[in-house]
C-alpha atoms as a PDB file:
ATOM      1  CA  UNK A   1      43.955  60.596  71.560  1.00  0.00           C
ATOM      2  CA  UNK A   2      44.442  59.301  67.890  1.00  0.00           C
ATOM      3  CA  UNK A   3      42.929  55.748  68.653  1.00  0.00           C
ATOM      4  CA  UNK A   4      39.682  55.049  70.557  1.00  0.00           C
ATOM      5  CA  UNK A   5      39.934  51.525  70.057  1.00  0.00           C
ATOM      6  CA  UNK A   6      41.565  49.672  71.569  1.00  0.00           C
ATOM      7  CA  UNK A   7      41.215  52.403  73.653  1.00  0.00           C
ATOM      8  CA  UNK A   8      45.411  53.033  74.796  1.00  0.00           C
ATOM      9  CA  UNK A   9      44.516  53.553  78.184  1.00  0.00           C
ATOM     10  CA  UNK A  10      48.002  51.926  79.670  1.00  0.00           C
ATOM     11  CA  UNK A  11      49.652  54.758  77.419  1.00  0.00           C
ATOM     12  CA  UNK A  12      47.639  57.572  78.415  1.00  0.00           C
ATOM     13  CA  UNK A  13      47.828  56.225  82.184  1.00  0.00           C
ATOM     14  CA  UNK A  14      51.374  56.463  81.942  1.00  0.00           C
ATOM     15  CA  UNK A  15      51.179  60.261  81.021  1.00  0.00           C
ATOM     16  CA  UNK A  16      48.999  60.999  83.600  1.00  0.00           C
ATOM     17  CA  UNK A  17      51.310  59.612  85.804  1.00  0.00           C
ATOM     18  CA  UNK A  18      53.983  61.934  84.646  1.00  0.00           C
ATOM     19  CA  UNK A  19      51.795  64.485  85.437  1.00  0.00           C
ATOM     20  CA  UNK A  20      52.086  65.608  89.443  1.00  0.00           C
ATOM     21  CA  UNK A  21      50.412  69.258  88.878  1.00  0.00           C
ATOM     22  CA  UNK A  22      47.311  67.777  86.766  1.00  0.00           C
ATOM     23  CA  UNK A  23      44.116  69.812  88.188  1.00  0.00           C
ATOM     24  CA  UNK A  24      42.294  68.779  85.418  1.00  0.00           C
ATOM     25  CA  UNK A  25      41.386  66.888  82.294  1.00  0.00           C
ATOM     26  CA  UNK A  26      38.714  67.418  79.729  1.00  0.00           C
ATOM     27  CA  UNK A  27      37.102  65.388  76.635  1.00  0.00           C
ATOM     28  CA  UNK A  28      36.636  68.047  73.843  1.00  0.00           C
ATOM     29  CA  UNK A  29      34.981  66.882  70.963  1.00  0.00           C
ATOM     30  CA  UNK A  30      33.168  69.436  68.147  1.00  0.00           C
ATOM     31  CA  UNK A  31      30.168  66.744  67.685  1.00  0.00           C
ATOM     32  CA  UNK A  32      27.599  67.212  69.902  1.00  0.00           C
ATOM     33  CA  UNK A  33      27.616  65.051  73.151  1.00  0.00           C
ATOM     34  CA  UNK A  34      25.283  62.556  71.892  1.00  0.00           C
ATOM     35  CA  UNK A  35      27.383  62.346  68.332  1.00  0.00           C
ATOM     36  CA  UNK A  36      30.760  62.091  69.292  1.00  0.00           C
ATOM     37  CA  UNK A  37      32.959  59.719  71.481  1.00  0.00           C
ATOM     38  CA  UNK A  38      32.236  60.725  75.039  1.00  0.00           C
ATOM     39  CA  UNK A  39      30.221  58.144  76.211  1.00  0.00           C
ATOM     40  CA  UNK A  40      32.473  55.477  74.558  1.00  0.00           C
ATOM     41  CA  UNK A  41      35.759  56.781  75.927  1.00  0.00           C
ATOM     42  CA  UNK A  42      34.648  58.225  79.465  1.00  0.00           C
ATOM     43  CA  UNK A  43      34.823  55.445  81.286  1.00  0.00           C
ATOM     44  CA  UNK A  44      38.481  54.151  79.652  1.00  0.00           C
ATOM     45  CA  UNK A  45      39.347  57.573  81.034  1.00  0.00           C
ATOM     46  CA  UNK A  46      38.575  57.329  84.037  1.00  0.00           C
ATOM     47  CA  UNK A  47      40.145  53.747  84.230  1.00  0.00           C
ATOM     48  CA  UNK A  48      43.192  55.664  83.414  1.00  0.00           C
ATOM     49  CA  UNK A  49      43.012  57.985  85.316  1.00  0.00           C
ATOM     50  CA  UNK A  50      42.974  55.937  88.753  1.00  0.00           C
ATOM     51  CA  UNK A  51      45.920  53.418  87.071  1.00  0.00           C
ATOM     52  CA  UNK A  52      48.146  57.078  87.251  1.00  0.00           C
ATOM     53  CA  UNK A  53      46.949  57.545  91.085  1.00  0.00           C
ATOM     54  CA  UNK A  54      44.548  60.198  90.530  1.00  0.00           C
ATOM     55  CA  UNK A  55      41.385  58.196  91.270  1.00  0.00           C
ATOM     56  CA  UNK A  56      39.748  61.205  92.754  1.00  0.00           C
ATOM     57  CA  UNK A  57      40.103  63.129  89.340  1.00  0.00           C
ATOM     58  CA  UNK A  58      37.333  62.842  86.319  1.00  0.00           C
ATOM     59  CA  UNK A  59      37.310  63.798  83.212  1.00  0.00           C
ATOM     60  CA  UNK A  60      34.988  66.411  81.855  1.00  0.00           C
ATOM     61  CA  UNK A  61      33.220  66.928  78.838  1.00  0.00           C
ATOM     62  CA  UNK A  62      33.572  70.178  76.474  1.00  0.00           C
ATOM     63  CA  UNK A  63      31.987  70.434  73.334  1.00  0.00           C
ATOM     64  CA  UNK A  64      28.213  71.128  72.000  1.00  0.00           C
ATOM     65  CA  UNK A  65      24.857  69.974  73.787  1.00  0.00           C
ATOM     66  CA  UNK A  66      23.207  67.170  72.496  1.00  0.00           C
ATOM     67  CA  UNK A  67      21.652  67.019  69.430  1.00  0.00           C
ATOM     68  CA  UNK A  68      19.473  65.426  67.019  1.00  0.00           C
ATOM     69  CA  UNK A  69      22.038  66.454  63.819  1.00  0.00           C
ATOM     70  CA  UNK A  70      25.517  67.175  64.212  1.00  0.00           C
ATOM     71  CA  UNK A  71      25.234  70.195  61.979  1.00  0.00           C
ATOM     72  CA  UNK A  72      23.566  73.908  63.594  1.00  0.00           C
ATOM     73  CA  UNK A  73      22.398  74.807  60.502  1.00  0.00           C
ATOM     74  CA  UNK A  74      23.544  77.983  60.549  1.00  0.00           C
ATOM     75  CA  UNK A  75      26.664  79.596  60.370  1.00  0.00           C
ATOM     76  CA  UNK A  76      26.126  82.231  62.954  1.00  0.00           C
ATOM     77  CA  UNK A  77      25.201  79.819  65.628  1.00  0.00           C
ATOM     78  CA  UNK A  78      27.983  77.134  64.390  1.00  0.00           C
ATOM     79  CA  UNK A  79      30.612  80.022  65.530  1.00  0.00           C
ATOM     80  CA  UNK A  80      29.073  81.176  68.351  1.00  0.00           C
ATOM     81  CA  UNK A  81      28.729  77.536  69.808  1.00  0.00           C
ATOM     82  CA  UNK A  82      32.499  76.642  68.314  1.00  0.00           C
ATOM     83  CA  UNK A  83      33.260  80.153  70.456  1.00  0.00           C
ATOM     84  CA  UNK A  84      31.663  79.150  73.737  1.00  0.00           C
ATOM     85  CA  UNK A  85      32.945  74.758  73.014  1.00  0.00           C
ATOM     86  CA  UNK A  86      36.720  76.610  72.483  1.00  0.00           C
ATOM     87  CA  UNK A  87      36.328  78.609  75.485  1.00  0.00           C
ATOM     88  CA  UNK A  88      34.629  76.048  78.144  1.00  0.00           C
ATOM     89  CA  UNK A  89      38.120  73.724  76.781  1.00  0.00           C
ATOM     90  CA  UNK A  90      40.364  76.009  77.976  1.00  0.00           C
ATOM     91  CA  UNK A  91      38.788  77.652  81.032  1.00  0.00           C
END
């Protein structure tokens, strides 16, 4: 999603749609969950998602644990949690 707002939740419903085998769909964002746009954009998803039929489907989050800065501070731990973020994404 390029644009968060306004959200284009008729747009991405319409993919969805298109979508019969869909098992599952995840938010990833690299700022940590209290940084980025989860909270803002879960809801429009899940709006979406039941306009496509899948109202029994929600999206997940992948990406870093909340945080009071969105930077590690260190390197090492900056790869290891962009390692584990890239992983959860893609099962």
């Amino acid at each position: 999603i390029e644009q968060l707002y306004p959200f284009p939740g008729e747009a991405l419903a319409v993919r969805l749609a298109r979508m019969p085998s869909l098992e599952d769909v995840v938010w990833v964002q690299e700022e940590p969950r209290n940084n980025g746009a989860w909270f803002f954009v879960e809801p429009y998803i899940e709006d979406a998602l039941k306009a496509a039929g899948k109202g029994g489907m929600r999206a997940r989050y992948a990406g870093r644990a909340a945080a009071a800065s969105p930077a590690t501070g260190l390197m090492s731990r900056h790869q290891t949690e962009q390692a584990a973020l890239v992983a959860d994404a893609l099962g």
